[in-house]
Protein backbone atom coordinates (compact mmCIF):
# COMPACT_ATOMS: atom_id res chain seq x y z
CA UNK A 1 -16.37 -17.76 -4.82
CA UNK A 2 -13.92 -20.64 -5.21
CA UNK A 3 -10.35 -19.72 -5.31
CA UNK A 4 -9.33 -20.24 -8.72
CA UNK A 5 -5.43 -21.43 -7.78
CA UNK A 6 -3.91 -23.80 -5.86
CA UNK A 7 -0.26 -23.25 -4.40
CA UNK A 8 2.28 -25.98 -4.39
CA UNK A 9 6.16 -26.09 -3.12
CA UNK A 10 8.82 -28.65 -3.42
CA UNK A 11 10.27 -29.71 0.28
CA UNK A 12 7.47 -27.75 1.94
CA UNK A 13 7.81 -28.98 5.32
CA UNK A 14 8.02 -28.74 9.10
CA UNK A 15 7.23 -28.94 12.44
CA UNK A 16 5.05 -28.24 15.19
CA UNK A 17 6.52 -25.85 17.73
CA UNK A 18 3.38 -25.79 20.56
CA UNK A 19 1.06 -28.64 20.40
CA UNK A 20 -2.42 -27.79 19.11
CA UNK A 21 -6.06 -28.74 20.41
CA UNK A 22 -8.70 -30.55 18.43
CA UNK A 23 -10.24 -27.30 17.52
CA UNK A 24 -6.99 -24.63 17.68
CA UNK A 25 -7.11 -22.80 14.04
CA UNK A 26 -3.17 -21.68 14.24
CA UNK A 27 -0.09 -23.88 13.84
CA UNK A 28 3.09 -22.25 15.46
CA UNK A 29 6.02 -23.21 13.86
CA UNK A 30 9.75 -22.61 14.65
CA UNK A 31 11.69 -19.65 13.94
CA UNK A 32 12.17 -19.79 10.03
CA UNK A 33 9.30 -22.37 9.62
CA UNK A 34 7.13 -20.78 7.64
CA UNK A 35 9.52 -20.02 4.73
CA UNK A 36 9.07 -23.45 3.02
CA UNK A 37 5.63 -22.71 2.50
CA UNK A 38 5.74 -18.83 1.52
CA UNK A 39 6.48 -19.36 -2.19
CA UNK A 40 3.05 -21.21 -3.00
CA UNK A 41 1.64 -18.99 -1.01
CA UNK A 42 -0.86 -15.47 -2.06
CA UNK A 43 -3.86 -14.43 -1.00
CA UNK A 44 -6.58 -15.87 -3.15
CA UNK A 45 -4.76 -19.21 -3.69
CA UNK A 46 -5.79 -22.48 -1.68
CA UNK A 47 -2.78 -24.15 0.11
CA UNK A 48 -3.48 -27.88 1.76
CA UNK A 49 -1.19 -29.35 4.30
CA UNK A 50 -0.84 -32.38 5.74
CA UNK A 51 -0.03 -33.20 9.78
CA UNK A 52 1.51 -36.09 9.95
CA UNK A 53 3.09 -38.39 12.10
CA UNK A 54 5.14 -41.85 12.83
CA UNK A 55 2.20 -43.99 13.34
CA UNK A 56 1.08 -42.23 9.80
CA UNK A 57 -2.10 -40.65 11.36
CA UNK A 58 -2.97 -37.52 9.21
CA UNK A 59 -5.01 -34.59 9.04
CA UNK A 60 -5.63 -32.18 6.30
CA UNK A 61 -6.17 -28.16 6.92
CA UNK A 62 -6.42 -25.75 4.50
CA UNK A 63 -4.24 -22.49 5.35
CA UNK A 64 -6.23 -18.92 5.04
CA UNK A 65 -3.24 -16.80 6.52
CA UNK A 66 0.34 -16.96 6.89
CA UNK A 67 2.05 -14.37 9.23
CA UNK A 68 5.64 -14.65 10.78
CA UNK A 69 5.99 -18.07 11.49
CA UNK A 70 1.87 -18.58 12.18
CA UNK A 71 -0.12 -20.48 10.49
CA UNK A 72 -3.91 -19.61 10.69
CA UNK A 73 -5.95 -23.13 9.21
CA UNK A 74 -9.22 -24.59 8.55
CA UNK A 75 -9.25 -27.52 10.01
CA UNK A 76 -10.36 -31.23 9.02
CA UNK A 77 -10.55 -30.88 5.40
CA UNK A 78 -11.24 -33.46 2.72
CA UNK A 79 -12.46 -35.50 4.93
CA UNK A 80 -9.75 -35.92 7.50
CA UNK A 81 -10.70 -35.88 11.68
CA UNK A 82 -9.36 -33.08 13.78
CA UNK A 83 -7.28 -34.05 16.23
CA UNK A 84 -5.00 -32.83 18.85
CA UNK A 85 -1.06 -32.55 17.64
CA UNK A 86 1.81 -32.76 20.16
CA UNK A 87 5.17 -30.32 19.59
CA UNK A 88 7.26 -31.78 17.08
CA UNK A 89 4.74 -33.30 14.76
CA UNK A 90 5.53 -33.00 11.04
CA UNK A 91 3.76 -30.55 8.69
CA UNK A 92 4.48 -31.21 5.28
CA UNK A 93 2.79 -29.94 1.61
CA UNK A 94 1.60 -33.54 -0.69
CA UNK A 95 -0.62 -34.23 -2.88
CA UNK A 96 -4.20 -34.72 -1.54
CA UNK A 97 -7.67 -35.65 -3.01
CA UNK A 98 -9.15 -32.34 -3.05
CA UNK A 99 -6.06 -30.84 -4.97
CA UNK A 100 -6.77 -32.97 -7.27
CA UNK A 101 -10.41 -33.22 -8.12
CA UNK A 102 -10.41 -29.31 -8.17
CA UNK A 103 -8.03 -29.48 -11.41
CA UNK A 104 -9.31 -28.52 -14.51
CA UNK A 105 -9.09 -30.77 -17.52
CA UNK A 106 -7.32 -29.32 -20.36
CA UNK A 107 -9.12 -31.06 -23.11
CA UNK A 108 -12.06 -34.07 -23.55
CA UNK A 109 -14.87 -31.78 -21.86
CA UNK A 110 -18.42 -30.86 -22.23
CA UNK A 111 -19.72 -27.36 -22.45
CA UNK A 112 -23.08 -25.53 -21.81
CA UNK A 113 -24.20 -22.11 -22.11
CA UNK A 114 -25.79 -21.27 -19.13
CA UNK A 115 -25.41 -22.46 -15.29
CA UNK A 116 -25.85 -26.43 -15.57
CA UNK A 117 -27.33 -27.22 -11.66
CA UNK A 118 -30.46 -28.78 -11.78
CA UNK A 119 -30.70 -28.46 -15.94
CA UNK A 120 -27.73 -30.80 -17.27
CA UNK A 121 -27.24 -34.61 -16.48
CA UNK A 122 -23.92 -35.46 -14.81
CA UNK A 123 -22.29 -38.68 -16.87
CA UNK A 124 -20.03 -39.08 -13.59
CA UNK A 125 -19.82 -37.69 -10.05
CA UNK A 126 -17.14 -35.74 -10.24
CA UNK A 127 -17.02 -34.07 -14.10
CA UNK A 128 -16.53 -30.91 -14.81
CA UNK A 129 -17.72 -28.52 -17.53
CA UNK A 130 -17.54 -25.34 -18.74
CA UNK A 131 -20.35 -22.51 -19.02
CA UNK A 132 -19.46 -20.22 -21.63
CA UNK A 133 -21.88 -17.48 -20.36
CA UNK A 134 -20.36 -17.27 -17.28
CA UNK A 135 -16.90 -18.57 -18.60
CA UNK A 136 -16.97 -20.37 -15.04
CA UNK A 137 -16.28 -24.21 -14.55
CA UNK A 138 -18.52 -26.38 -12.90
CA UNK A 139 -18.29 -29.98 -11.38
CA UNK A 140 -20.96 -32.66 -11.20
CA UNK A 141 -22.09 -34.12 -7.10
CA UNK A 142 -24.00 -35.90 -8.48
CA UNK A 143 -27.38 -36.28 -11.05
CA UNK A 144 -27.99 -32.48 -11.89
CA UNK A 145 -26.86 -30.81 -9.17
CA UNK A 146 -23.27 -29.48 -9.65
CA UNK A 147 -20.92 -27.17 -7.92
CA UNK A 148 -19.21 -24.13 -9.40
CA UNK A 149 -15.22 -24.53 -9.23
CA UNK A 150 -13.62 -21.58 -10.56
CA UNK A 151 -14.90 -17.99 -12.43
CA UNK A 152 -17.68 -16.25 -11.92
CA UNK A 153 -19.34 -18.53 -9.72
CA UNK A 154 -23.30 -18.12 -8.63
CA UNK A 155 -24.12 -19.76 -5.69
CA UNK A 156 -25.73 -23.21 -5.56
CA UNK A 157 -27.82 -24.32 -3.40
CA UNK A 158 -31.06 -27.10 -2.92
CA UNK A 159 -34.19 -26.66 -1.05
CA UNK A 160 -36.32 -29.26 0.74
CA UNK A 161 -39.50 -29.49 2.97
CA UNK A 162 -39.44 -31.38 6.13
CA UNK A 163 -41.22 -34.66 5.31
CA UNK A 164 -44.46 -34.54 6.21
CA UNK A 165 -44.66 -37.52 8.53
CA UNK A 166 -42.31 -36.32 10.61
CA UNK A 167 -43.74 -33.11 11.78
CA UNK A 168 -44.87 -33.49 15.61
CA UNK A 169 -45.38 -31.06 18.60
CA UNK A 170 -44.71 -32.54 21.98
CA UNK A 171 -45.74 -30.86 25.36
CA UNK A 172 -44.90 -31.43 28.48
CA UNK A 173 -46.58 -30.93 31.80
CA UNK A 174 -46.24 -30.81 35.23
CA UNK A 175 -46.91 -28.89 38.58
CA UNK A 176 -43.05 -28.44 38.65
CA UNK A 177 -40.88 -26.50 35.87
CA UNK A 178 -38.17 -29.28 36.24
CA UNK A 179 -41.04 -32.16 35.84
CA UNK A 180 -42.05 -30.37 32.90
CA UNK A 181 -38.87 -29.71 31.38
CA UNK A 182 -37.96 -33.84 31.49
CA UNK A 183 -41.44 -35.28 31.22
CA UNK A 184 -40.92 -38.74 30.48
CA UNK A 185 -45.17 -39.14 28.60
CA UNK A 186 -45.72 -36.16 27.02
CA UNK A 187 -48.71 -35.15 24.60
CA UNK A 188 -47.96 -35.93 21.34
CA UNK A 189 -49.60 -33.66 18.57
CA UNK A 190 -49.09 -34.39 15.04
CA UNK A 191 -48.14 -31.43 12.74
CA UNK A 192 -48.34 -32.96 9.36
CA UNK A 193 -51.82 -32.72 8.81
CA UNK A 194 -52.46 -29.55 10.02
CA UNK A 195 -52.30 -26.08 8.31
CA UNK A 196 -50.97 -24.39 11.61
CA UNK A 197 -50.13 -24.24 15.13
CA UNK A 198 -50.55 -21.03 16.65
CA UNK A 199 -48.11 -22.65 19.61
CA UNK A 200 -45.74 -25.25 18.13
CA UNK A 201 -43.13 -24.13 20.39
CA UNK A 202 -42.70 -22.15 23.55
CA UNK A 203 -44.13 -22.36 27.41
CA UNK A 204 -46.63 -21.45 29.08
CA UNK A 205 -48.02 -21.43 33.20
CA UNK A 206 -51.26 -21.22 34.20
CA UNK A 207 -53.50 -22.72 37.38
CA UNK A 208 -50.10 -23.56 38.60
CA UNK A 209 -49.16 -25.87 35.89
CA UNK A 210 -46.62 -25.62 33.53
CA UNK A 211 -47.07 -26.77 29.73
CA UNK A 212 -43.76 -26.64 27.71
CA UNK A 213 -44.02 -27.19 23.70
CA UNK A 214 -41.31 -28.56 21.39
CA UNK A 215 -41.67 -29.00 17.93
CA UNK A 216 -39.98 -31.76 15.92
CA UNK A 217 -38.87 -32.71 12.33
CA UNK A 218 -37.14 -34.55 9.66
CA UNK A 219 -35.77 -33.03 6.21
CA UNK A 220 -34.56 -35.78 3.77
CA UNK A 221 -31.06 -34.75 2.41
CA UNK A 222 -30.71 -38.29 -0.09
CA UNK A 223 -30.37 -36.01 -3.00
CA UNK A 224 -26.94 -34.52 -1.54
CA UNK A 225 -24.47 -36.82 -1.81
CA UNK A 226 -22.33 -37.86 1.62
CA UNK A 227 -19.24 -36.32 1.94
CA UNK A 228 -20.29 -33.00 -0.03
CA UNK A 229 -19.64 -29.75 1.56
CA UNK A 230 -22.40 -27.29 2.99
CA UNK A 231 -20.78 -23.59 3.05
CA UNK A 232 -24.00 -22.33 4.12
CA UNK A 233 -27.59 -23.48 5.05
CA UNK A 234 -30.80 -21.54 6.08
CA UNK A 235 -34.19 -22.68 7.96
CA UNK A 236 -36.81 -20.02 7.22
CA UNK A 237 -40.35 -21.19 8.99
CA UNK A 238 -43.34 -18.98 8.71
CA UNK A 239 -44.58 -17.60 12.16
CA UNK A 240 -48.34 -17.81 12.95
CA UNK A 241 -50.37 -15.42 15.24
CA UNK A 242 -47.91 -16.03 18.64
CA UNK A 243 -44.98 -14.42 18.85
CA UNK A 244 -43.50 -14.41 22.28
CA UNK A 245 -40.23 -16.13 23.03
CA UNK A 246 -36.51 -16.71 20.58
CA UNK A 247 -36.72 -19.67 19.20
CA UNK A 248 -33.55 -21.71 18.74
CA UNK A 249 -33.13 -24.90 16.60
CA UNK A 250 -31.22 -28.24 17.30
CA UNK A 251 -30.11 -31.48 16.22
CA UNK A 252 -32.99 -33.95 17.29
CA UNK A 253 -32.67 -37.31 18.39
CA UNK A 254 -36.74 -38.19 17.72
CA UNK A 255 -37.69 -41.78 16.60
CA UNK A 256 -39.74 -41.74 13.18
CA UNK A 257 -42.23 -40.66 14.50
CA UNK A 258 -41.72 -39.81 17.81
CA UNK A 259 -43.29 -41.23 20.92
CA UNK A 260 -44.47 -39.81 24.04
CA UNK A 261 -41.22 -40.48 25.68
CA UNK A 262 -39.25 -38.56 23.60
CA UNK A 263 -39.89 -35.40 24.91
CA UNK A 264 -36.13 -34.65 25.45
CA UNK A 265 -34.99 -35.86 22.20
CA UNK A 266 -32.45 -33.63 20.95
CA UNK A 267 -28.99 -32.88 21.65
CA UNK A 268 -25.95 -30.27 21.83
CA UNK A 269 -25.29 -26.54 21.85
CA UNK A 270 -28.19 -24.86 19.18
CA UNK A 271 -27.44 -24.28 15.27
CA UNK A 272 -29.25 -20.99 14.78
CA UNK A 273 -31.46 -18.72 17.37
CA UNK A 274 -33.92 -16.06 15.72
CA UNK A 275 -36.63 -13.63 17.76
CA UNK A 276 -39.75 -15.13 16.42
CA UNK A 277 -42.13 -13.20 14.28
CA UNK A 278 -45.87 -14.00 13.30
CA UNK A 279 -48.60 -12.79 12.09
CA UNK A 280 -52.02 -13.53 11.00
CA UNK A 281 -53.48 -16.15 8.56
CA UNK A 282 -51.90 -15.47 5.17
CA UNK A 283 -50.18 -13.17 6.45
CA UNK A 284 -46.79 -15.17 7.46
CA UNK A 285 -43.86 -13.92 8.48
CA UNK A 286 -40.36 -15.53 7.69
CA UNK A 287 -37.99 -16.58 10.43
CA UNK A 288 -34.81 -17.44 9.03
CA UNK A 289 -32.12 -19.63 10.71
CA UNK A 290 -28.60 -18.85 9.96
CA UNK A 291 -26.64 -22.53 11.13
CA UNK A 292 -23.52 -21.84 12.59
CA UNK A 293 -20.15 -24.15 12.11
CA UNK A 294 -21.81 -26.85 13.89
CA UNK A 295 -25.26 -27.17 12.22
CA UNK A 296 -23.43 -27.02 9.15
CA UNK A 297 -21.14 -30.08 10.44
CA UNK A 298 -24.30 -31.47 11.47
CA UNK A 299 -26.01 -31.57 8.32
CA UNK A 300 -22.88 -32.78 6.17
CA UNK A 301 -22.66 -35.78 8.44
CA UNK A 302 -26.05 -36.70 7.39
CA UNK A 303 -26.06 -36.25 3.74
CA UNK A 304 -27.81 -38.91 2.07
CA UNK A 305 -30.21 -39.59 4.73
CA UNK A 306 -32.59 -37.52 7.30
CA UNK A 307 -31.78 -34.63 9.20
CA UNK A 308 -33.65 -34.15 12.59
CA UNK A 309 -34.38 -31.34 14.22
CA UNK A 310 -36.20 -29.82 17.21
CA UNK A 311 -37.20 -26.35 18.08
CA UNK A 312 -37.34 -25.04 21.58
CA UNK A 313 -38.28 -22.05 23.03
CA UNK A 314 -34.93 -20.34 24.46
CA UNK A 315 -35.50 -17.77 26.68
CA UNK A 316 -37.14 -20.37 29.40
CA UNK A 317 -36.62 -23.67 28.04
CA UNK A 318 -33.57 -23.62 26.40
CA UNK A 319 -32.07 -21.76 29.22
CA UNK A 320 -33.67 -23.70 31.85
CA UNK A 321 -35.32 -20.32 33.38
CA UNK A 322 -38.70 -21.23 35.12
CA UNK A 323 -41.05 -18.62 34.36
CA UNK A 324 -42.38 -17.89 37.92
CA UNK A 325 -45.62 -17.47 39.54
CA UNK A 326 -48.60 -15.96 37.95
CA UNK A 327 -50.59 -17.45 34.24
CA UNK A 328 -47.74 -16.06 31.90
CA UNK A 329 -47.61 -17.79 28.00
CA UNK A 330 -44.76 -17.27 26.05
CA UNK A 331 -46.51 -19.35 22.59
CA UNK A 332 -44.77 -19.27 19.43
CA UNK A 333 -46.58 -20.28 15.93
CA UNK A 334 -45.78 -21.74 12.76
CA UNK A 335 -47.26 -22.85 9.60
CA UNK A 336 -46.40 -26.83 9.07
CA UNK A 337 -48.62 -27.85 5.53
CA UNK A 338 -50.87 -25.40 4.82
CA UNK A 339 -53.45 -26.35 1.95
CA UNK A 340 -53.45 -24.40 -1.37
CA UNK A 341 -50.42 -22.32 0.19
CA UNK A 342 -46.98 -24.42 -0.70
CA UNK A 343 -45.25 -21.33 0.02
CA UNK A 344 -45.79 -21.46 3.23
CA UNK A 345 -44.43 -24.65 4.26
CA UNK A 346 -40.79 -24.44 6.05
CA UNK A 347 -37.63 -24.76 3.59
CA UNK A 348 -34.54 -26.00 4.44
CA UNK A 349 -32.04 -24.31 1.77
CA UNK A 350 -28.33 -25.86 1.55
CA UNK A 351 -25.48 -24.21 -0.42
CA UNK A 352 -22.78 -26.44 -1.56
């Protein structure tokens, strides 16, 4: 839930006393430091700073703890880049953008009874009204899909399908486990017709050659609008029949659609990682994706256009651990469209 206060100070400032990384979340500050910023400060209420410096290069964190003279932060917020800080640079308590459009107007606003995502029109990005069943206040991204500010909030989130089009399987193959981990023409299946693969993803060895399968696709995210923040996202995909490896997913660098040379088109650490599941023909069973801090990044940075994504298997492939001698499969199923069977079909879900 949002918090429903924001903390302010007057001369709420100063300065770094050990330079900070790109991705440090605490902020030493001198002896006495932290006083300035103790009176806006409770737990519950939302504090924004500003790092600053004499070239006026800035970046916004949000502070979740203070203790002693230690600040603990969220970095990057509002749409600011993390960077690293040297000693000495100024942190200082001003008015910023998100402050701002989280304030509730006093008068001039609409009210419904009932949550308004995905039921009442926005009349500008950015309004806010009130729900008198929940006695909770709401503001508009954009359209109908709006974002609960303050009370008792429900969460609120969108779903979408990957886009049909986009859904491909490519193997590799070789006599090698290396020339089948980089294989430069691999098979290309497409997905988007199909009701199932009962191995979409995962490896296999067999007459001493190695088949590895990696499944790709694209989710359109146009309805979120860019610089809206995901505080959670899900992938659930329904297994079919194979069930043999974890599964990891990752950001995809695939064409639209992709071509036989883009076998190893995807990049970075994974967003999520589950033990696959399956079972028999209408008879699925979920796999759900939890993305971590950077899928989440990920998928802000393309609101309101395609996210791509691949899916390895990551007990061999992912980890680069050739599966040895001997015929050994390690398949890995999934439903892509099935007919009659919506349901079925893998959802992206997105809470902003």
């Amino acid at each position: 839930m949002p918090n429903l206060e924001h903390g302010f100070n007057d001369m709420a400032y100063s300065l770094l006393f050990e330079a900070i990384s790109d991705s440090d979340t605490t902020m030493v500050l001198p002896a006495g430091g932290a006083v300035s910023f103790l009176p806006g400060w409770q737990s519950g209420r939302t504090v924004y700073l500003t790092l600053t410096n004499i070239q006026n290069d800035i970046e916004i964190v949000k502070v979740t703890e203070i203790h002693d003279d230690i600040l603990t932060v969220e970095r990057g917020q509002d749409g600011s880049v993390s960077k690293a800080w040297p000693v000495g640079t100024i942190v200082i308590q001003r008015g910023v953008a998100i402050d701002f459009t989280s304030f509730i107007q006093k008068g001039g606003f609409r009210s419904i009874a009932g949550d308004p995502n995905g039921v009442l029109a926005g009349l500008y990005p950015g309004e806010k009204v009130y729900d008198t069943d929940s006695k909770s206040w709401w503001i508009n991204i954009t359209g109908t899909l709006w974002k609960c500010l303050a009370g008792t909030c429900i969460p609120v989130y969108q779903d979408f399908n990957p886009v049909v089009e986009t859904e491909y399987t490519l193997v590799g193959t070789d006599s090698t486990w290396a020339g089948a981990r980089a294989d430069p023409t691999a098979t290309v299946y497409y997905n988007g017709g199909e009701a199932f693969s009962d191995w979409a993803i995962g490896e296999s060895i067999y007459s001493g050659t190695y088949k590895i399968n990696r499944t790709f696709m694209e989710f359109d995210l146009s309805a979120i609008s860019p610089g809206t923040e995901a505080t959670q996202a899900t992938l659930t995909i329904q297994g079919y029949v194979n069930e043999h490896d974890d599964v990891v997913v990752q950001q995809g660098l695939q064409s639209t659609p992709p071509n036989d040379s883009e076998f190893s088109a995807y990049t970075g650490d994974y967003f999520a990682k589950v033990t696959w599941a399956a079972d028999t023909w209408l008879n699925p069973s979920p796999n759900v994706f939890e993305f971590n801090a950077l899928g989440l990044n990920y998928l802000e940075s393309v609101f309101g256009g395609n996210a791509k994504l691949c899916f390895r298997g990551y007990n061999r492939d992912y980890l680069d651990s050739d599966p040895g001698n001997g015929d050994n499969n390690f398949k890995n199923g999934m439903y892509f469209t099935p007919l009659g069977h919506p349901e079925f079909m893998p959802v992206l879900r997105i809470y902003i």
